[in-house]
Protein backbone atom coordinates (compact mmCIF):
# COMPACT_ATOMS: atom_id res chain seq x y z
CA UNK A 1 -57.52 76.16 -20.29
CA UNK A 2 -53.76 77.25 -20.09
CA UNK A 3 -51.50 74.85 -18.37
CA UNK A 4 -47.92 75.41 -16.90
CA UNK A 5 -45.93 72.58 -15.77
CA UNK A 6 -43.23 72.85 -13.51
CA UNK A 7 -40.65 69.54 -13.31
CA UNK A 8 -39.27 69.01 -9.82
CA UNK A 9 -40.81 69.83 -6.04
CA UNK A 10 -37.32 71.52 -4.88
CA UNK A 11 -37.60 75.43 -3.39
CA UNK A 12 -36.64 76.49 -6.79
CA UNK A 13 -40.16 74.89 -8.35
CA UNK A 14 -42.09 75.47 -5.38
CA UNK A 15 -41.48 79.10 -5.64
CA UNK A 16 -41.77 79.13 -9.12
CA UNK A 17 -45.28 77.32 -8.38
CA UNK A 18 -45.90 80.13 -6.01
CA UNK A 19 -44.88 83.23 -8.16
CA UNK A 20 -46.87 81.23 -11.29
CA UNK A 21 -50.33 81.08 -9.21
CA UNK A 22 -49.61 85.08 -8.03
CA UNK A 23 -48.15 86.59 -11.06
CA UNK A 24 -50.07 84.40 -14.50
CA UNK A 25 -53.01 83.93 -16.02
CA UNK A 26 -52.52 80.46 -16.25
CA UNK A 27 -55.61 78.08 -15.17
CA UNK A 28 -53.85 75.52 -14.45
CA UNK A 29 -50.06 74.48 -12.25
CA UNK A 30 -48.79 71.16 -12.16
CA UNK A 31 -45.74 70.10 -10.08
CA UNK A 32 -44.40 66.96 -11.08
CA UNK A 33 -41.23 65.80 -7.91
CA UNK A 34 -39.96 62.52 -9.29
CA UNK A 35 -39.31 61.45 -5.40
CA UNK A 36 -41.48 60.59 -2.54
CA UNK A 37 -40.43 64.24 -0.81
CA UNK A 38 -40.44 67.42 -1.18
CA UNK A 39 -37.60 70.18 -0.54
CA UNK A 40 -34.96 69.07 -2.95
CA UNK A 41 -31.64 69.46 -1.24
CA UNK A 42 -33.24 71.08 1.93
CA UNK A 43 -33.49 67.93 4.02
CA UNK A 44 -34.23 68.99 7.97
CA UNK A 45 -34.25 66.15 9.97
CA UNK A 46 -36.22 66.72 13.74
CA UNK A 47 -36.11 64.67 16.79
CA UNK A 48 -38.64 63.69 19.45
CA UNK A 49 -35.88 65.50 22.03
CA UNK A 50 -35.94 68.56 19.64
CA UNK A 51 -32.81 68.58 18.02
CA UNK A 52 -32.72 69.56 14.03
CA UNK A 53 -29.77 68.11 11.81
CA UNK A 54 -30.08 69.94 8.28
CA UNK A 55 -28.84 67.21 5.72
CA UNK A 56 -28.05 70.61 3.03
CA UNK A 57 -28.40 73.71 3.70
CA UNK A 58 -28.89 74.85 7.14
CA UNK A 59 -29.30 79.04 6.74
CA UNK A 60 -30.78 81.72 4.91
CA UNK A 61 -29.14 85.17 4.13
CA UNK A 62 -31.25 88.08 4.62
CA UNK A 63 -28.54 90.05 1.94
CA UNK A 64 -28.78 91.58 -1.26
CA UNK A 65 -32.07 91.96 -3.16
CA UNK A 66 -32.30 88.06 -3.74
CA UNK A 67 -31.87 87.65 0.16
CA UNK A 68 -34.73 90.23 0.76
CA UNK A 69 -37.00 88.61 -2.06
CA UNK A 70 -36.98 85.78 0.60
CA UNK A 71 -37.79 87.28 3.37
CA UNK A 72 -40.69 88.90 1.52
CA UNK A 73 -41.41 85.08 0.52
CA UNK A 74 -40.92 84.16 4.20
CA UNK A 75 -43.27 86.49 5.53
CA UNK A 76 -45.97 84.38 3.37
CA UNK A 77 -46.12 81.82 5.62
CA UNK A 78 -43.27 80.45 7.07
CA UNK A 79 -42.67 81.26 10.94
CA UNK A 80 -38.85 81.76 11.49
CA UNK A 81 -36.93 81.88 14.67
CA UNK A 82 -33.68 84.16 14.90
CA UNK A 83 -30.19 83.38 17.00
CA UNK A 84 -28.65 85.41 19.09
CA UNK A 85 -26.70 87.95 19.17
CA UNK A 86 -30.37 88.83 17.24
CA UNK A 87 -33.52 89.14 19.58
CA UNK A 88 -36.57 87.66 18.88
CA UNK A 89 -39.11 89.93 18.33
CA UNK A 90 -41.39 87.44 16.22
CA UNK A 91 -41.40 84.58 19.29
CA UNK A 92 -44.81 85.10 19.32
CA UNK A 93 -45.95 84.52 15.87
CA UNK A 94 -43.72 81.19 16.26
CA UNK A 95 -46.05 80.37 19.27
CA UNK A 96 -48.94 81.44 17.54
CA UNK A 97 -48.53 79.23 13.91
CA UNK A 98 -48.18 75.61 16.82
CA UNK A 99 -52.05 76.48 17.04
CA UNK A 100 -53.58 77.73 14.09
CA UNK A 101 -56.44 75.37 12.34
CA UNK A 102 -56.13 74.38 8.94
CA UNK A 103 -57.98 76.81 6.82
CA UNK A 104 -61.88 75.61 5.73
CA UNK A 105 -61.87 78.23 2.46
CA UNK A 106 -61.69 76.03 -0.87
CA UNK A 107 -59.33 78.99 -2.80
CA UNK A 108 -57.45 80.85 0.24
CA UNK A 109 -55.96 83.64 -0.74
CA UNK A 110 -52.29 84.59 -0.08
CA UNK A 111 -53.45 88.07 2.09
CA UNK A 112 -56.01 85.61 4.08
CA UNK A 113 -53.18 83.31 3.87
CA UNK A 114 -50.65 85.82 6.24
CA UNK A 115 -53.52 86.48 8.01
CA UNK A 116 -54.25 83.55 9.40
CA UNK A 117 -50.96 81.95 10.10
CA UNK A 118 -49.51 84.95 11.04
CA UNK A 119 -51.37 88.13 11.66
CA UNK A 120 -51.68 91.11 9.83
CA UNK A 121 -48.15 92.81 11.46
CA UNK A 122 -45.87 90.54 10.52
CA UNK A 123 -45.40 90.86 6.62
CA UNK A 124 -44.55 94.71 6.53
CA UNK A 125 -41.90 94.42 9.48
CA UNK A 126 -39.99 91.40 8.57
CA UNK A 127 -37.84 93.31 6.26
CA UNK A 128 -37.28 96.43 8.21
CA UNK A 129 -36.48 94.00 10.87
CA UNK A 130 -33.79 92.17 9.61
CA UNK A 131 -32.23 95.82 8.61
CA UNK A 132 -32.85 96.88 11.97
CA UNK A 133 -31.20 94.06 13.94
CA UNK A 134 -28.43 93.61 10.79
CA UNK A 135 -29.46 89.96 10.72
CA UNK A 136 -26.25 87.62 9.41
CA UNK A 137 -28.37 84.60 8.67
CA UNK A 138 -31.53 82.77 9.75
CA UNK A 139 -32.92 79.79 9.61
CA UNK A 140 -36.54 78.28 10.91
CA UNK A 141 -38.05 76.20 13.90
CA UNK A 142 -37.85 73.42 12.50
CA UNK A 143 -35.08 73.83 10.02
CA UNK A 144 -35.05 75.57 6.58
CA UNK A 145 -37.52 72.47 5.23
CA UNK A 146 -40.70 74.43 7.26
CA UNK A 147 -39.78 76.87 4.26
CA UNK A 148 -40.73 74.33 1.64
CA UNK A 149 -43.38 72.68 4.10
CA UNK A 150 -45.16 76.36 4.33
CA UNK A 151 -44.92 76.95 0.48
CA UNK A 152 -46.37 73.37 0.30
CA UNK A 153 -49.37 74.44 2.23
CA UNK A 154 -50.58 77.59 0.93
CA UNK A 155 -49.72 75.88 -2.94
CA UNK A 156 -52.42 72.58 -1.82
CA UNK A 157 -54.59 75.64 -0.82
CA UNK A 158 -54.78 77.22 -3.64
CA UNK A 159 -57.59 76.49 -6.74
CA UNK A 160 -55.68 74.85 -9.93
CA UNK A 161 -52.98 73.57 -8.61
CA UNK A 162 -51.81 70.23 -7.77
CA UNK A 163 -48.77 69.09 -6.36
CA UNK A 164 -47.82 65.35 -7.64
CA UNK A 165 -44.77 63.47 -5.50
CA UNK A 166 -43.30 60.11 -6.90
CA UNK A 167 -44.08 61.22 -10.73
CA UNK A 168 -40.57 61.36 -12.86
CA UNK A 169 -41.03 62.95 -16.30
CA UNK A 170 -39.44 60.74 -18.69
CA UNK A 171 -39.71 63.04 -22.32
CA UNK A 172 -40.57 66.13 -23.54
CA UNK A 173 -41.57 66.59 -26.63
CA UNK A 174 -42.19 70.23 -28.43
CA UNK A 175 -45.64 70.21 -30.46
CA UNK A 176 -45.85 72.26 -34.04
CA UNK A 177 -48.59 74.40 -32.27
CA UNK A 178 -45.94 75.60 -29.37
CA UNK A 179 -46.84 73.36 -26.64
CA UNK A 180 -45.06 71.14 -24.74
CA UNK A 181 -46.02 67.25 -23.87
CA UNK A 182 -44.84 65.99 -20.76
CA UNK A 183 -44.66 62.40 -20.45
CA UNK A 184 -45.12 61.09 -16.70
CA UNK A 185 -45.74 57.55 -15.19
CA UNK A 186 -47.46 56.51 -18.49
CA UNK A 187 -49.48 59.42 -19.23
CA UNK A 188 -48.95 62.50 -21.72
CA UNK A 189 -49.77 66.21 -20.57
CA UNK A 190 -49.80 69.05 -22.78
CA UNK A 191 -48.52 72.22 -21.64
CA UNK A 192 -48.31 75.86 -22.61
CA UNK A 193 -45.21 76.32 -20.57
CA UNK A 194 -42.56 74.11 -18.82
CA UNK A 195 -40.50 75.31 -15.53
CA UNK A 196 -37.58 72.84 -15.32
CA UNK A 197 -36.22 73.04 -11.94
CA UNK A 198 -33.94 69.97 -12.04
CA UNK A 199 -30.54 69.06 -12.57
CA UNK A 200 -29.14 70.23 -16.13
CA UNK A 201 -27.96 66.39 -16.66
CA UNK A 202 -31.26 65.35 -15.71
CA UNK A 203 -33.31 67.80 -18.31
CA UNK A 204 -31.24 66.65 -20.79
CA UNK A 205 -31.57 63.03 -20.38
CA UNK A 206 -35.57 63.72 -21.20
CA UNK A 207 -35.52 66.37 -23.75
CA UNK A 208 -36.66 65.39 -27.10
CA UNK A 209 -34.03 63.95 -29.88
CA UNK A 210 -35.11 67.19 -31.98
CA UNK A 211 -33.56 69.10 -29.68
CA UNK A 212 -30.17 67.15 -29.27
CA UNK A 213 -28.07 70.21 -29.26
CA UNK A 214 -29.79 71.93 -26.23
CA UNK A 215 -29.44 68.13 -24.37
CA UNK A 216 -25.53 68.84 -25.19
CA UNK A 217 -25.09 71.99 -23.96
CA UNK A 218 -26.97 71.29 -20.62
CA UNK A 219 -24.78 68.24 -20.02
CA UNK A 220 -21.78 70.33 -19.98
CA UNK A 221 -22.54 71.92 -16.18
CA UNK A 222 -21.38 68.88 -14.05
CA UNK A 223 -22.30 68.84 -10.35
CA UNK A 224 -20.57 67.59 -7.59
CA UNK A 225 -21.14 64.74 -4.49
CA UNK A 226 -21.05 65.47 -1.33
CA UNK A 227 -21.02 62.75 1.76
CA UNK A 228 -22.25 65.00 5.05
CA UNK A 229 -22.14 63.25 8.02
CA UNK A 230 -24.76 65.42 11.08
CA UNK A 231 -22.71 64.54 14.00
CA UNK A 232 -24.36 65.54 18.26
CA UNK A 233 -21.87 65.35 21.04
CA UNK A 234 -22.94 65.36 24.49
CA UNK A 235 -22.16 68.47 26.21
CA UNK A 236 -20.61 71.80 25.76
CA UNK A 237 -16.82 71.25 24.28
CA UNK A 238 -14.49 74.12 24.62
CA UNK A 239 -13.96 75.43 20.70
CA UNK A 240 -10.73 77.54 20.29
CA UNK A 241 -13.29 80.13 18.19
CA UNK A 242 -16.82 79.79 17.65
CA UNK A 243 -18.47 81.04 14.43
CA UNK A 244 -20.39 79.21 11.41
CA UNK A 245 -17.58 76.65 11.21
CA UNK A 246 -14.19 76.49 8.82
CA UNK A 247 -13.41 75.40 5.65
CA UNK A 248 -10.18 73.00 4.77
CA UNK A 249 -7.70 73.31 2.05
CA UNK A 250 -7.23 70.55 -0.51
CA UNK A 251 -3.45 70.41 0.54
CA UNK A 252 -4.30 69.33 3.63
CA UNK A 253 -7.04 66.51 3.40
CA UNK A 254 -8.95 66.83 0.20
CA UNK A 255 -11.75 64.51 0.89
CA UNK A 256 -12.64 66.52 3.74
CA UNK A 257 -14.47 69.94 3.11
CA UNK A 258 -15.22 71.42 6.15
CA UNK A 259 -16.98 71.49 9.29
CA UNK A 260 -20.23 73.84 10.24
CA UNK A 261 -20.13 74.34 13.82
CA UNK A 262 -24.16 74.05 13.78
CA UNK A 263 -24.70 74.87 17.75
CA UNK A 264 -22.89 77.78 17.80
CA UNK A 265 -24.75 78.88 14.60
CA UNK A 266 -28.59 77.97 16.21
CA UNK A 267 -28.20 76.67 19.58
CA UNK A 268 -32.28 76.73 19.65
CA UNK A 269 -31.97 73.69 17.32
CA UNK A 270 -29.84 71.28 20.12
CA UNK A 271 -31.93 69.09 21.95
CA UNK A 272 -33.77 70.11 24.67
CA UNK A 273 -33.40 67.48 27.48
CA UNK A 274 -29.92 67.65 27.86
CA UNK A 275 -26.84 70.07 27.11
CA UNK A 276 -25.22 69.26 23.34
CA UNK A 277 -23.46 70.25 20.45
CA UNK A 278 -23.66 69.98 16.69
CA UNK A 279 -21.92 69.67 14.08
CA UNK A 280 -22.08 68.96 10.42
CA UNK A 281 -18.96 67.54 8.50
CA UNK A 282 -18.90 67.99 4.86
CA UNK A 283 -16.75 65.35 2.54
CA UNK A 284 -16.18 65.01 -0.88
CA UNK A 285 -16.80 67.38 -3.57
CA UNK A 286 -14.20 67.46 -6.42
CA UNK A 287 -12.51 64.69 -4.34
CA UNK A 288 -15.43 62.03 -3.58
CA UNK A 289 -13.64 59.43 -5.71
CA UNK A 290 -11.19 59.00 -2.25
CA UNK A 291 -14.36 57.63 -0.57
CA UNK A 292 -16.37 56.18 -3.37
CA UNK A 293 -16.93 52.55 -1.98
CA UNK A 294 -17.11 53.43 1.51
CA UNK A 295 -19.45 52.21 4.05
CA UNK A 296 -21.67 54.35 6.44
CA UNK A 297 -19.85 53.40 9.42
CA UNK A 298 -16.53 53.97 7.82
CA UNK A 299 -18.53 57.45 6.37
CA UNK A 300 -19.25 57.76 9.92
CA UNK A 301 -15.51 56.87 11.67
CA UNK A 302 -14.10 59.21 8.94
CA UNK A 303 -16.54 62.10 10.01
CA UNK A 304 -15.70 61.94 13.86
CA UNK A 305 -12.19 61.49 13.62
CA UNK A 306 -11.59 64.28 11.35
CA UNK A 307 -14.03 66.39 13.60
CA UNK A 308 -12.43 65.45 16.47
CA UNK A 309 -9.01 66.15 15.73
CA UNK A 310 -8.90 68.98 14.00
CA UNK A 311 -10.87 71.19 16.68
CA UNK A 312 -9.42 69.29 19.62
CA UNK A 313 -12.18 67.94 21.22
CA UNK A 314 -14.02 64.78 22.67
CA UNK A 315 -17.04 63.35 23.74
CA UNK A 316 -20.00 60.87 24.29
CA UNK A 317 -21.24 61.33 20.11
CA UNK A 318 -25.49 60.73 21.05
CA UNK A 319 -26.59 61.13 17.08
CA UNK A 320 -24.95 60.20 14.21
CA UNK A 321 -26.43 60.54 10.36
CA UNK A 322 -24.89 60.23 7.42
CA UNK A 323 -25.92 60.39 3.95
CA UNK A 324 -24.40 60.89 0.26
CA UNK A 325 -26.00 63.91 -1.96
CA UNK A 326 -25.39 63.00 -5.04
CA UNK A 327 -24.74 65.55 -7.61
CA UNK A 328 -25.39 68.06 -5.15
CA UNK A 329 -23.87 71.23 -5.99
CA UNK A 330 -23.25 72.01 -9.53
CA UNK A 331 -19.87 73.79 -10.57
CA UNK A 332 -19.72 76.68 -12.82
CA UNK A 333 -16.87 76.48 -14.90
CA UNK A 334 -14.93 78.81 -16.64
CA UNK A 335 -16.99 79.73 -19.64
CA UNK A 336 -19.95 79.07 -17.87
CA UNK A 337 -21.67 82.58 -18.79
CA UNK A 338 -21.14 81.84 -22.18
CA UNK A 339 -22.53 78.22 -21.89
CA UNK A 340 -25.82 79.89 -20.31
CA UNK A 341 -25.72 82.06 -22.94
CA UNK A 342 -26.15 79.83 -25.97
CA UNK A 343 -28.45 78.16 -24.11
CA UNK A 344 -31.19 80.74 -23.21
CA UNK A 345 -30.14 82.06 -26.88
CA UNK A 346 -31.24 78.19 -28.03
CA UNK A 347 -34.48 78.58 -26.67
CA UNK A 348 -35.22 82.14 -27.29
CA UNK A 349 -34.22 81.83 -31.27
CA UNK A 350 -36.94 78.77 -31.26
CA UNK A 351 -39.49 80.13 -29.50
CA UNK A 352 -39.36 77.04 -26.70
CA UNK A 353 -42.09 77.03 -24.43
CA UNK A 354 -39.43 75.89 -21.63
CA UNK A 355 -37.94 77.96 -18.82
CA UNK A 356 -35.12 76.81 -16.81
CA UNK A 357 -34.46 77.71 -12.82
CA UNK A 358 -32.74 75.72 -10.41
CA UNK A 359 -29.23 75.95 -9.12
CA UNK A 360 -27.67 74.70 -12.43
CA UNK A 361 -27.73 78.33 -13.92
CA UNK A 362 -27.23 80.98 -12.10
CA UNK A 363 -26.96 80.71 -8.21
CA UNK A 364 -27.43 77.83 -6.20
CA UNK A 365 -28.24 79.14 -2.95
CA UNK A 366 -31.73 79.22 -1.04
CA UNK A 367 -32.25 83.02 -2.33
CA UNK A 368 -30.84 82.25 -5.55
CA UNK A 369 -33.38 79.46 -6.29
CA UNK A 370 -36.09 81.40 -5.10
CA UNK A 371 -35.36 85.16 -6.80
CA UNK A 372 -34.46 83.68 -10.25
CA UNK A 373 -37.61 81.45 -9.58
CA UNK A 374 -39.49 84.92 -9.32
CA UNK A 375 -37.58 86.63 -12.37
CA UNK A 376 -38.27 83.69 -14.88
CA UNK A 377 -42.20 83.67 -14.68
CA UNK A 378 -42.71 87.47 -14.26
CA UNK A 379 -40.77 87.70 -17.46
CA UNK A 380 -42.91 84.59 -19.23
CA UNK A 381 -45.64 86.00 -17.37
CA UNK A 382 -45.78 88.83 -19.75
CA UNK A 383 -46.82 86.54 -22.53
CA UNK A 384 -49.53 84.89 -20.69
CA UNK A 385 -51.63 88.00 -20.01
């Protein structure tokens, strides 16, 4: 029985656990998240009074052929709201997914899948939609994590594959029959193929001692931390401009990034009992050392003064959260083309039975993850017929 592994429950190995169980032959998909959660960087946190604070990333492109990859992924079960100035012509299938039963079938498939969380209609208009309207961005209901939640669903649903949360891989180690042994809490699984979604520093901490030059070269794409601070205000304060939000220049404050407006972005994620407004600042990056040692409260100070002041407002602040991403965001160098290069060439030359996706190679956005997800087992797919 062929087995593929894939290393880390983030949208990137979600979707390549999706596009593995629609595209292979293999019997078998194991998803191994060393944490306690799914979703990776996509951390949407919701409220009993209905607001959403996204924790990363808060919005989806519908651009390029990556962005309409996701919408295509989107419209296989995940329910989306849009923001105005869009309309919202797919209200109803929101309303409809609050009340549709858990499906009894032991091996649903994807089309019975739509189907029943979403009707036959939706999947061949969601594309010409977004065309149609000239959609900027999107997110979901409940925030971008009902994308991972949805793909968590329909993967549990599906025969041969298992989804395993608090399980770290500690070692790989390539066999002299082509396989790959994956070594988690204790126990050793052998493998046809391995998807490594997770952090280049991360892979290479567990890769095998034979491979020591590979563990090198994947050490060499740093990543960056990033303190975000979700800030509500009560109320509507009067913003010079509204938009997505501004970015700051390093001259000016370099531990501070930016700010993302969030209400003006999806008002339908502000609380419902009262009027409010979002925001989300964004500190650190190349400059985190500045508030290395910090506590959450100063964190927190920090955020609201900077937010404050620079758009010129005040208020009653209702929610605060704060929390530290931690090699977040990796950085392509220069010479990172040629770093990915030797790399794939590394594993190519050797025949590895290792693929790598994730935002450490070659896009870290949400469509990014997803589309190179998709483009990595079609083309191992191949071999697997």
């Amino acid at each position: 029985m062929t087995t593929a592994v894939v290393i880390g429950g983030g949208v990137s190995g979600l979707a390549a656990a999706h596009y593995l169980r629609k595209n292979s032959k293999f019997a078998k998909i194991l998803v191994f998240e060393a944490s306690s959660r799914l979703g990776g960087w996509l951390q949407s946190v919701q409220h009993p009074d209905g607001a959403v604070l996204e924790l990363g990333p808060r919005s989806i492109r519908p651009a390029g052929r990556a962005g309409k990859n996701t919408l295509e992924l989107v419209s296989l079960g995940a329910l989306f709201k849009v923001q105005k100035p869009f309309s919202r012509p797919l209200i109803s299938y929101i309303i409809k997914e609050v009340f549709q039963k858990r499906s009894t079938v032991e091996d649903e498939s994807i089309y019975d899948f739509i189907e029943r969380r979403m009707g036959k209609e939706i999947t061949s208009k969601l594309v010409k939609q977004a065309r149609l309207e000239k959609w900027s961005t999107y997110s979901f209901r409940r925030g971008v994590l009902q994308l991972v939640n949805a793909l968590e669903e329909s993967l549990r649903q599906t025969k041969g594959t298992e989804i395993h949360t608090n399980t770290p891989c500690s070692k790989l180690h390539f066999t002299s029959d082509g396989k790959l042994v994956v070594s988690v809490n204790g126990e050793e699984v052998k493998a046809e193929h391995v998807f490594s979604s997770i952090y280049a520093k991360n892979l290479s901490q567990i890769m095998s001692k034979d491979h020591s030059s590979l563990a090198t070269d994947l050490r060499k794409i740093p990543a960056v931390n990033v303190v975000v601070v979700c800030v509500e205000i009560a109320g509507k304060p009067n913003l010079i401009e509204s938009g997505f939000g501004h970015l700051l220049p390093s001259s000016e404050d370099g531990k501070l990034l930016g700010v993302v407006y969030d209400s003006c972005v999806f008002p339908q994620h502000n609380r419902q009992d009262m009027p409010s407004s979002r925001f989300t600042v964004m500190m650190g990056g190349a400059w985190y050392e500045e508030l290395r040692g910090k506590s959450d409260q100063e964190l927190q100070e920090l955020a609201i003064s900077s937010l404050f002041t620079q758009l010129g407002i005040s208020g009653t602040v209702t929610k605060v959260k704060v929390a530290l991403m931690k090699e977040c965001i990796p950085q392509y160098l220069v010479g990172h083309h040629q770093l990915l290069e030797k790399i794939f060439t590394y594993i190519k030359d050797r025949d590895l039975p290792l693929s790598l996706v994730g935002s450490s190679y070659r896009g870290p956005s949400i469509n990014d993850c997803i589309n190179n997800a998709r483009l990595e087992v079609e083309r191992i797919s191949k071999h697997y017929c």
